[in-house]
Protein backbone atom coordinates (compact mmCIF):
# COMPACT_ATOMS: atom_id res chain seq x y z
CA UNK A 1 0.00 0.00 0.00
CA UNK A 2 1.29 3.42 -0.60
CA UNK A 3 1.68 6.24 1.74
CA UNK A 4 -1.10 8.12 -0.21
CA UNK A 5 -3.58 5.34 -0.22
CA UNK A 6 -3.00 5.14 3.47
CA UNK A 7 -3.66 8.21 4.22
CA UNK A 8 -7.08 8.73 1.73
CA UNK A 9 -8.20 4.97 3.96
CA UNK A 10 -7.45 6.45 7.22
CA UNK A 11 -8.75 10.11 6.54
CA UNK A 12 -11.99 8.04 4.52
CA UNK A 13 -12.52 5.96 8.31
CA UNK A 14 -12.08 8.77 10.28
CA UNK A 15 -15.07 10.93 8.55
CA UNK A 16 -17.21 7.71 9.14
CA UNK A 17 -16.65 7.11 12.45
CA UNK A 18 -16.04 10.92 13.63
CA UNK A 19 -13.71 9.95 16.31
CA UNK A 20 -11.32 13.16 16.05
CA UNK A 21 -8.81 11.05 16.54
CA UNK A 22 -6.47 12.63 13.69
CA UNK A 23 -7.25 14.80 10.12
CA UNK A 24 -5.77 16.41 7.61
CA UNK A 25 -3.92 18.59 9.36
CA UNK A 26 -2.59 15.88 11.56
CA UNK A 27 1.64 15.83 10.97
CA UNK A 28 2.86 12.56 9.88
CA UNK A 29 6.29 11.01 8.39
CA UNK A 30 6.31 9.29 5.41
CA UNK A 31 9.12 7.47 4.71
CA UNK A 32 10.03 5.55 1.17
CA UNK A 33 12.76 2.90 0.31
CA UNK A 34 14.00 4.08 3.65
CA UNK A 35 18.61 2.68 3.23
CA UNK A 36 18.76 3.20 -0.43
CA UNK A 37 20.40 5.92 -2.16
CA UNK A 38 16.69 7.29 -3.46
CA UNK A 39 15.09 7.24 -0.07
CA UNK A 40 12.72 9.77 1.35
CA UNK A 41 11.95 10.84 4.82
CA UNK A 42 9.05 13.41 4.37
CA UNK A 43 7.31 15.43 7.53
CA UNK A 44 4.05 17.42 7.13
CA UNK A 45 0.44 17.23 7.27
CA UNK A 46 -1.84 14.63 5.91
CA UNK A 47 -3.36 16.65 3.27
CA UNK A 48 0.54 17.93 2.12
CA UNK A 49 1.73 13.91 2.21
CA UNK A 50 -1.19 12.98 0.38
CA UNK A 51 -0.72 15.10 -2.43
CA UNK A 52 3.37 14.14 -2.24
CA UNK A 53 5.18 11.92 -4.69
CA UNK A 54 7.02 9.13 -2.89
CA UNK A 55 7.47 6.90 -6.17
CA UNK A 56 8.23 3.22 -5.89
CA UNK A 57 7.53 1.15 -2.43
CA UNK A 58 8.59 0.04 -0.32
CA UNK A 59 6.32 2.55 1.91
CA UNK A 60 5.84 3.59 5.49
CA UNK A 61 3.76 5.91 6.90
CA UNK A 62 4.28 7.07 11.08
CA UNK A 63 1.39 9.42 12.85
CA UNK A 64 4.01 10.10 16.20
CA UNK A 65 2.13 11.33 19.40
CA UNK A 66 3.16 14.21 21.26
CA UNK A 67 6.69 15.39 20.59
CA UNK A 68 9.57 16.71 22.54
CA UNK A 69 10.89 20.07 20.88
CA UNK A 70 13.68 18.81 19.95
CA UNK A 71 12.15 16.12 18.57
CA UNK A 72 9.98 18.73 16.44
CA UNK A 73 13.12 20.01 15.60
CA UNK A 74 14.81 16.91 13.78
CA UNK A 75 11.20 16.60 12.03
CA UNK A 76 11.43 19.78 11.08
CA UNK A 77 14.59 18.89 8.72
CA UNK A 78 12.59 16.83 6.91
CA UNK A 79 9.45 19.23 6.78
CA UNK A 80 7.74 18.83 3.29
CA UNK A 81 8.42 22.38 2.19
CA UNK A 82 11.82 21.41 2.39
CA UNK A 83 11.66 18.02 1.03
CA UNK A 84 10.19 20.32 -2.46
CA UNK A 85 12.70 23.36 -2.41
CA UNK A 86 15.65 20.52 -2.28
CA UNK A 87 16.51 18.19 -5.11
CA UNK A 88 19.28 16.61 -6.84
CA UNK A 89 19.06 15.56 -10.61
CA UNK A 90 20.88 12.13 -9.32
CA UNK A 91 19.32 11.56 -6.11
CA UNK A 92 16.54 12.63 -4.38
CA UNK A 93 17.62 13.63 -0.92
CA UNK A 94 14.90 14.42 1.80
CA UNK A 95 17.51 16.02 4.43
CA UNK A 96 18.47 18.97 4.03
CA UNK A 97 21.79 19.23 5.26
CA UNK A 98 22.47 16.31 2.90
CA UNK A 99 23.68 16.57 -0.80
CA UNK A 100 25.25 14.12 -3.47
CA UNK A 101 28.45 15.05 -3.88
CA UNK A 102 29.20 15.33 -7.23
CA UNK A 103 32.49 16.11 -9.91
CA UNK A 104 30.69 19.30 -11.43
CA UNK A 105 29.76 20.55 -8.27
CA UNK A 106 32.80 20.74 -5.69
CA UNK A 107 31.46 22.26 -2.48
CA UNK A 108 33.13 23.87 0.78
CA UNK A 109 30.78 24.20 2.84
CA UNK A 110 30.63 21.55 5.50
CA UNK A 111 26.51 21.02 5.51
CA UNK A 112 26.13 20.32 1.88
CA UNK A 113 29.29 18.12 2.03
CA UNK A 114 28.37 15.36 3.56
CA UNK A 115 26.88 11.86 1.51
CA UNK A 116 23.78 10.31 2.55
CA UNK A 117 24.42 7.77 4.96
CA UNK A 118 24.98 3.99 3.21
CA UNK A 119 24.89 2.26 5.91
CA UNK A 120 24.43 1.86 9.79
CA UNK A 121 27.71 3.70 10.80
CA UNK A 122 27.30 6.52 8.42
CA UNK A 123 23.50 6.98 9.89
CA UNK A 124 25.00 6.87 13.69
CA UNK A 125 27.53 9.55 12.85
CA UNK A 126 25.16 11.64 11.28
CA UNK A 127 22.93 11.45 14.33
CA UNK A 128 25.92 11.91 16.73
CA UNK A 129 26.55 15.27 14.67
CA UNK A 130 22.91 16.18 14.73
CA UNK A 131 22.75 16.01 18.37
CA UNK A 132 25.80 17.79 19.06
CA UNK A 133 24.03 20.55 17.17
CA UNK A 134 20.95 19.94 18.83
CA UNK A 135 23.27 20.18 22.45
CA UNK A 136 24.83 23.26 21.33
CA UNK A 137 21.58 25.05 20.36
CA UNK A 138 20.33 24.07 24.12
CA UNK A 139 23.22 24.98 26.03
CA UNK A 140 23.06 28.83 23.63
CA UNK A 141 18.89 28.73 24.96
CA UNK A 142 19.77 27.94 28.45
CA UNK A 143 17.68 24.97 28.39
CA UNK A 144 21.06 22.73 29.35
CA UNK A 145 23.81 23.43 31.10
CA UNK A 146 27.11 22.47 29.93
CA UNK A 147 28.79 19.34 31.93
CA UNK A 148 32.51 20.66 32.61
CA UNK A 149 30.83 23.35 34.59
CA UNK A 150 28.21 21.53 36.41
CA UNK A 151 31.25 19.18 37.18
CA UNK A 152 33.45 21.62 38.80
């Protein structure tokens, strides 16, 4: 089943059974061939993944509960509208800190430099970087404080 059947079943039970348990402006993940080179990781509303391409299966399709901010934020780098303004001519890349690297287009900055992870060691050191980022961003809020001081 597809991501956008899924959601026109779902949306089609809820209106019959008028639970309010989710609706179109409900924010989901979709998430396509999810470990290949062509993967997508898409975050938005029901009614924006609905109307989304995801091409070939294989498909999945997450409706999270409540979210920690910084789990909103993570989400938010894969937020639809970026998912559109973002695309490769080789690969279609849903993060957007993450670009093909390619011979006619040498790059020095460090966010569009990195590959799209190929396998589970690549995707652990990309979220190791992401949460140092995430850390750093807390500790500039004052939401965290930073460990060498707490320690002394």
């Amino acid at each position: 089943m597809t991501i956008n059947l899924c959601i026109e079943q779902l949306l089609e039970i809820e209106n019959q059974r008028k639970e309010n348990v989710y609706n179109e402006e409900t924010k989901c993940i979709g998430l396509a061939r999810v470990g290949n080179e062509n993967q997508q990781i898409v975050y938005g509303t029901m009614k924006e993944l609905k109307q989304h391409d995801f091409g070939e299966p294989l498909h999945s399709f997450v409706i999270p509960g409540t979210t920690h901010y910084i789990e909103e934020e993570v989400l938010d780098m894969y937020a639809i509208a970026k998912v559109h303004a973002k695309t490769t001519s080789t690969v279609t890349h849903q993060h957007p800190e993450v670009e093909q690297k390619t011979a006619d287009e040498p790059t020095n900055n460090d966010n569009n430099s990195l590959e799209q992870p190929r396998d589970v060691s690549q995707l652990i050191t990309l979220a190791e970087n992401e949460l140092e980022e995430l850390k750093k961003k807390a500790l500039a809020k004052g939401l965290i404080q930073n460990q060498d001081q707490t320690q002394k």
